[in-house]
N, C-alpha and C. Protein backbone atom coordinates (compact mmCIF):
# COMPACT_ATOMS: atom_id res chain seq x y z
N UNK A 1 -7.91 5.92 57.67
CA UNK A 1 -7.26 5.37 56.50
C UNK A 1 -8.24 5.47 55.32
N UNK A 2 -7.55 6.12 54.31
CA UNK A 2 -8.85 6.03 53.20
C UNK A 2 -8.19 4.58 51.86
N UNK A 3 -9.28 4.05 51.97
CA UNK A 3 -9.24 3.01 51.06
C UNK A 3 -9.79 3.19 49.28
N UNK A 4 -9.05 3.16 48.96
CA UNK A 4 -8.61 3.49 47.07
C UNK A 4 -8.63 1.61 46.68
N UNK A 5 -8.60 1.88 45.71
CA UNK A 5 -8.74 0.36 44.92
C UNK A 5 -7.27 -0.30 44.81
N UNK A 6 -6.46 0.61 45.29
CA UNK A 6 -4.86 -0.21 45.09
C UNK A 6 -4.86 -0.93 46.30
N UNK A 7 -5.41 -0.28 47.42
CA UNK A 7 -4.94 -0.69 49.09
C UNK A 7 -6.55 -1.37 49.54
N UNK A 8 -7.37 -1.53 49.10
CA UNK A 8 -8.72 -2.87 49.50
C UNK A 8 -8.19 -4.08 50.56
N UNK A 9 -7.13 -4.04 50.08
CA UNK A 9 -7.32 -5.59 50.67
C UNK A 9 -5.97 -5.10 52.06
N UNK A 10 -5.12 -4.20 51.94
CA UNK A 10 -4.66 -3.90 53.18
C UNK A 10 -5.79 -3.58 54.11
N UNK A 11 -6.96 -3.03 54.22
CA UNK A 11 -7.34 -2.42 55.07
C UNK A 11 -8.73 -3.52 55.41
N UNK A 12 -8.37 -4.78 54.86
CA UNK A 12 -9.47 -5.78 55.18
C UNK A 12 -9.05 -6.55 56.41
N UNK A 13 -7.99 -6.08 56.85
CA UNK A 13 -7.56 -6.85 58.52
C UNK A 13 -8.48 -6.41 59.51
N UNK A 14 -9.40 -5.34 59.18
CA UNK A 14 -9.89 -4.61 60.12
C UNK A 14 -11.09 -5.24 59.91
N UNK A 15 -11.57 -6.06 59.23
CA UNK A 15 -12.80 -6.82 58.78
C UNK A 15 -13.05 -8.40 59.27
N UNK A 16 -14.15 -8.38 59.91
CA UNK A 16 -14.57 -9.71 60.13
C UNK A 16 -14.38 -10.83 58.99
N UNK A 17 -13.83 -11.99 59.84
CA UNK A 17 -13.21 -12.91 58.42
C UNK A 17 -14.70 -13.34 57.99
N UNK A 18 -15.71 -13.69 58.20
CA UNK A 18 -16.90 -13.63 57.31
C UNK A 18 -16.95 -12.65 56.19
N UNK A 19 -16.84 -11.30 56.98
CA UNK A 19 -17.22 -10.45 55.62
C UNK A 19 -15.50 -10.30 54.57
N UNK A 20 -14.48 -10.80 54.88
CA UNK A 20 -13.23 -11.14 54.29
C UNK A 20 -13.69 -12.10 52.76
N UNK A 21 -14.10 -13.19 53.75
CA UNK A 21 -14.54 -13.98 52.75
C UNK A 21 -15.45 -13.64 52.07
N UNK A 22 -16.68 -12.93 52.20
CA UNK A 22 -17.83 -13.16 51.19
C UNK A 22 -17.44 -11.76 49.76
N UNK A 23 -15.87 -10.74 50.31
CA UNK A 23 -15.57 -9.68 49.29
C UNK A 23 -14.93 -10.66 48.90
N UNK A 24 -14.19 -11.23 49.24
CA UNK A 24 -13.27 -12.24 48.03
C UNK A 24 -13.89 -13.33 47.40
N UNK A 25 -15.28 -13.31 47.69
CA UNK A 25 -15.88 -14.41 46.89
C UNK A 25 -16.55 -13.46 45.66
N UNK A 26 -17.10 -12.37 46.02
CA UNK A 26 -17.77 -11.66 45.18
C UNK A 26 -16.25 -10.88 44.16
N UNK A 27 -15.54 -10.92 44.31
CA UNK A 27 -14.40 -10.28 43.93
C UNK A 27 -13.96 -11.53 42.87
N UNK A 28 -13.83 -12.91 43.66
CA UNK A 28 -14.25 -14.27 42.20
C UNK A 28 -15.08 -14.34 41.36
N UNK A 29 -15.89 -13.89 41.35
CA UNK A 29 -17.34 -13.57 40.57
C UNK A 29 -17.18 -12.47 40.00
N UNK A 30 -17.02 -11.24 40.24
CA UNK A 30 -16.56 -10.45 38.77
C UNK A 30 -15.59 -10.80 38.02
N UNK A 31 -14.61 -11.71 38.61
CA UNK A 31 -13.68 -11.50 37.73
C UNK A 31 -13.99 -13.03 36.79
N UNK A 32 -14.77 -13.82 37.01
CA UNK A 32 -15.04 -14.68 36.15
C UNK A 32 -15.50 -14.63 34.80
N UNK A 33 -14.93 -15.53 34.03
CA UNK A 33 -15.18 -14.99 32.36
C UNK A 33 -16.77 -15.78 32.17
N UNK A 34 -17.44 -15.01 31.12
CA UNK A 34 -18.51 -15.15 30.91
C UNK A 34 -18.68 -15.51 29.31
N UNK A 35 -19.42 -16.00 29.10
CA UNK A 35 -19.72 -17.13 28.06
C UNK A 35 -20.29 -15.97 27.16
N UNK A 36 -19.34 -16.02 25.85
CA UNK A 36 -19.88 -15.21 25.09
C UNK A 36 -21.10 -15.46 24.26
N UNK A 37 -21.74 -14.43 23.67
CA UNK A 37 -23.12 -14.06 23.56
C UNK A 37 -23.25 -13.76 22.07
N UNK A 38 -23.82 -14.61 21.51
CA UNK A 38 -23.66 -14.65 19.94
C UNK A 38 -24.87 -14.04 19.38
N UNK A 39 -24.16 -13.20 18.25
CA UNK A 39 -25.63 -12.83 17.34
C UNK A 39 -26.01 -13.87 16.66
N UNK A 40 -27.74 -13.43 15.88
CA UNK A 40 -28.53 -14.33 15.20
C UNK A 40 -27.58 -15.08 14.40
N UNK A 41 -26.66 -13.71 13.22
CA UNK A 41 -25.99 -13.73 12.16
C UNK A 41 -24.71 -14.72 12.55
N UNK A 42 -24.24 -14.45 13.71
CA UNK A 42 -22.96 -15.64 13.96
C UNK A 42 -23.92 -16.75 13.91
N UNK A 43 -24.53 -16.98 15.04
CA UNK A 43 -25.41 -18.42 14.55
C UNK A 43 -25.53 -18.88 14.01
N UNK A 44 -25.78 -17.85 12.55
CA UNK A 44 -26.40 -18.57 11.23
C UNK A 44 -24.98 -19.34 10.78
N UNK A 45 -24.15 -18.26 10.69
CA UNK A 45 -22.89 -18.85 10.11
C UNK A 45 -22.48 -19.66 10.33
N UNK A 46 -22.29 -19.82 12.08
CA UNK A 46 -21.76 -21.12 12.88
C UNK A 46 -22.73 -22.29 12.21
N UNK A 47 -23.98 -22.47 11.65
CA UNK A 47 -25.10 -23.82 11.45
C UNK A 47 -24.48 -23.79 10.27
N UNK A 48 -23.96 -22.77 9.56
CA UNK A 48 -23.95 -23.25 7.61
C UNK A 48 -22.51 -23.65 7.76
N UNK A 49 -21.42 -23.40 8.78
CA UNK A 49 -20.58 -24.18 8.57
C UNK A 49 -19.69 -25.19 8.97
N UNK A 50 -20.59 -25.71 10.14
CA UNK A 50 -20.63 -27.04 10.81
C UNK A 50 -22.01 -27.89 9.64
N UNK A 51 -22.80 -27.19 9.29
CA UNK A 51 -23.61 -28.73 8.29
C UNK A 51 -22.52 -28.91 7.08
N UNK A 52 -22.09 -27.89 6.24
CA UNK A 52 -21.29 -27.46 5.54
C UNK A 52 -19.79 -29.17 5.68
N UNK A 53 -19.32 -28.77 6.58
CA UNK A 53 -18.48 -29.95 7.22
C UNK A 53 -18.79 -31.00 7.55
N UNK A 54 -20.63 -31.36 7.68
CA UNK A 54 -21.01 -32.58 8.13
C UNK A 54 -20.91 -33.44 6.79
N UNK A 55 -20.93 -32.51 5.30
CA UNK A 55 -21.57 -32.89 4.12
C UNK A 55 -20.23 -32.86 3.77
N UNK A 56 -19.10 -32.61 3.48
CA UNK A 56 -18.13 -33.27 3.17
C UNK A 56 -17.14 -33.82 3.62
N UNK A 57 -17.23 -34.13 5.19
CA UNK A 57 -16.40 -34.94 5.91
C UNK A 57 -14.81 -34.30 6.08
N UNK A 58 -15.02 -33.47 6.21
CA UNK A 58 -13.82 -31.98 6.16
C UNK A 58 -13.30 -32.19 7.57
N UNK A 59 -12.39 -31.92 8.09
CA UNK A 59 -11.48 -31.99 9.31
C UNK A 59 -12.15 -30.80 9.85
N UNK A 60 -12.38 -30.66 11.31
CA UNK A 60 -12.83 -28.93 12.46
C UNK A 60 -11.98 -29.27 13.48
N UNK A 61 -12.06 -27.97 13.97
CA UNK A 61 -11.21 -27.69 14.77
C UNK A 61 -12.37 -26.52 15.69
N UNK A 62 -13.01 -27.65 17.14
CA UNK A 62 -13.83 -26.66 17.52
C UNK A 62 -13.76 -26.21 18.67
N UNK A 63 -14.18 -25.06 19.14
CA UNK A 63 -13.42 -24.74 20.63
C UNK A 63 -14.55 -24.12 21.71
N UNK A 64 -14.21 -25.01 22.28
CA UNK A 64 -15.92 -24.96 23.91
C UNK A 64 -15.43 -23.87 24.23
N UNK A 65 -16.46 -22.95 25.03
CA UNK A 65 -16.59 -22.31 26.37
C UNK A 65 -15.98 -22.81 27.62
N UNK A 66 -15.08 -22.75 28.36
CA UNK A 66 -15.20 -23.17 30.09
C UNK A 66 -15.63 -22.00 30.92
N UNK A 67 -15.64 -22.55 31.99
CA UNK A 67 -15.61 -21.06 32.91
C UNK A 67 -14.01 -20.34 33.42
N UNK A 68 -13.50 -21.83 33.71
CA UNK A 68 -12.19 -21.93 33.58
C UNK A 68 -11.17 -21.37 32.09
N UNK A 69 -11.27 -22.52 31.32
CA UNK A 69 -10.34 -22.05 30.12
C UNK A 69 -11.07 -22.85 29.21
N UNK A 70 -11.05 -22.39 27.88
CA UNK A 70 -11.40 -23.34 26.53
C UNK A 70 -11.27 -24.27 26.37
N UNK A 71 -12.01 -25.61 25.74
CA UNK A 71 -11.53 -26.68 25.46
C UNK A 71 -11.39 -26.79 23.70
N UNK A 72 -10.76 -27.43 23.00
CA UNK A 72 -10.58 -27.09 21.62
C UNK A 72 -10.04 -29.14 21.42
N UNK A 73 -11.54 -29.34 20.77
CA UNK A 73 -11.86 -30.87 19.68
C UNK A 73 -11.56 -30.34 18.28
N UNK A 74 -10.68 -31.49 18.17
CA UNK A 74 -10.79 -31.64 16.22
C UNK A 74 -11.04 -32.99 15.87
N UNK A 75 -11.55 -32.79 14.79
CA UNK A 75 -11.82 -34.00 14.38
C UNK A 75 -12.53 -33.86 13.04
N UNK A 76 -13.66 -35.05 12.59
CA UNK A 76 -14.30 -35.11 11.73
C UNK A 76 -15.69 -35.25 11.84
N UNK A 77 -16.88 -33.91 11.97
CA UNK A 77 -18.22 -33.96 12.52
C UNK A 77 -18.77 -35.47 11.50
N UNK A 78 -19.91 -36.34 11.93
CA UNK A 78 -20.66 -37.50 11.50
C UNK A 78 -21.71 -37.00 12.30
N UNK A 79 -22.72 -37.10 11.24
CA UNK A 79 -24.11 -37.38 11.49
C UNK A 79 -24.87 -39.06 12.01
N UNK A 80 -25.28 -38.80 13.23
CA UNK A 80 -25.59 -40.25 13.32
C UNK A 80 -26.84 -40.46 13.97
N UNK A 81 -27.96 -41.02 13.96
CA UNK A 81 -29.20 -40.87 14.77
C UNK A 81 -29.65 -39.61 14.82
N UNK A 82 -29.15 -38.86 13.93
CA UNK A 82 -30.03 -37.57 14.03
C UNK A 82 -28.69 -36.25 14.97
N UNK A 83 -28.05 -37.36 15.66
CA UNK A 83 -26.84 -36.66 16.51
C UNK A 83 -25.89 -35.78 15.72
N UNK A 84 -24.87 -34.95 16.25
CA UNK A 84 -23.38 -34.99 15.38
C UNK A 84 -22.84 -35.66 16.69
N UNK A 85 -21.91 -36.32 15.82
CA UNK A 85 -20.60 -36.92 16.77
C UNK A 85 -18.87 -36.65 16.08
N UNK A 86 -18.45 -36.06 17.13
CA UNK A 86 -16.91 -35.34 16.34
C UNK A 86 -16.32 -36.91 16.82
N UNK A 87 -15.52 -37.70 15.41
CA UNK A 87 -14.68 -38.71 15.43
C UNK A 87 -13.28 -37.96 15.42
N UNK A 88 -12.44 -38.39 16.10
CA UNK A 88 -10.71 -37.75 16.04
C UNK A 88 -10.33 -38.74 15.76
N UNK A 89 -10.35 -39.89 15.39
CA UNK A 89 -9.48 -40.99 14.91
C UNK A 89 -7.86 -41.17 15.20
N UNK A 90 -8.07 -41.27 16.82
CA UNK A 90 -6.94 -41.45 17.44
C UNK A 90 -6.62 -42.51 17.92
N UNK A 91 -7.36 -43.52 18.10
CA UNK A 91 -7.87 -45.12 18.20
C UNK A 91 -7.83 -44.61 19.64
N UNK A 92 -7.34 -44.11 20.31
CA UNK A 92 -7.68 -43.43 21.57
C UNK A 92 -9.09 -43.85 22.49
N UNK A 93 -9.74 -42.58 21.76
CA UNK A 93 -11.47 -42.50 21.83
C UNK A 93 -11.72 -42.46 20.42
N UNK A 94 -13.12 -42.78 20.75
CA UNK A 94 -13.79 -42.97 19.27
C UNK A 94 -14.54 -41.85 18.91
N UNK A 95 -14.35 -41.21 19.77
CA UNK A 95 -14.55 -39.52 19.44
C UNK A 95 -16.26 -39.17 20.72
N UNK A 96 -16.66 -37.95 20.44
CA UNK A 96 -17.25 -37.49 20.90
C UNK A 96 -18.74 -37.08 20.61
N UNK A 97 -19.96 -37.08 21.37
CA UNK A 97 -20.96 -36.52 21.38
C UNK A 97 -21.02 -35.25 21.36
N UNK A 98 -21.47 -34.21 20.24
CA UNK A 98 -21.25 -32.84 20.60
C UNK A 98 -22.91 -32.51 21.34
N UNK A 99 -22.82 -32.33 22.25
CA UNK A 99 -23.75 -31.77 23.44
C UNK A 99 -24.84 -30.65 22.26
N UNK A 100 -26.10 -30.96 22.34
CA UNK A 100 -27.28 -29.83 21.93
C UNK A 100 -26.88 -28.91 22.35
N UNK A 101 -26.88 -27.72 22.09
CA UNK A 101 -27.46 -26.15 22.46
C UNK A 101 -28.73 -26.19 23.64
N UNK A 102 -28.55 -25.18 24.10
CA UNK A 102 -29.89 -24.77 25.28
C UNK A 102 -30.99 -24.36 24.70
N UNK A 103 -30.93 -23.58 23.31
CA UNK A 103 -32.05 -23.04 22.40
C UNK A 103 -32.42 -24.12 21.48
């Protein structure tokens, strides 16, 4: 039987369920989305226009990374202790800690 990329997984009956599992784990792993990779120049932009918004109390609309799927906060960035904290003024929550950067 010759195995082509359409028929992989028909011809995995013939495969020890160990090695079953460890192609379909590695087969989860490519196909996982990866955290995009920003230039200097986005950077810069992204800092001038989140301080930009800290300084006039302007409404954002900002949207995380998952590995899974995006998460997307709006609100109003505040400077506080040196922190930002996104307020949504939903009486809800009182809004959020936006997490440092790794750099």
């Amino acid at each position: 039987m010759r195995i082509t990329e359409g028929n992989l997984f028909s011809a995995m009956r013939l495969v020890l369920p160990e090695h079953r599992d460890m192609a379909e784990r590695m087969e989860r792993e490519a196909n996982r989305r990866r955290e995009p990779e920003l230039t200097e120049d986005q950077l810069a932009e992204l800092r001038y226009v989140l301080a930009e918004a800290v300084e006039t109390g302007s409404r954002v609309r900002i949207m995380l990374f998952g590995p899974d799927e995006d998460e997307v906060w709006e609100g109003v960035l505040v400077l506080r202790n040196g922190r930002v904290y996104l307020d949504d003024h939903s009486g809800k929550k009182a809004g959020w800690w936006v997490p440092k950067g790794r750099k």
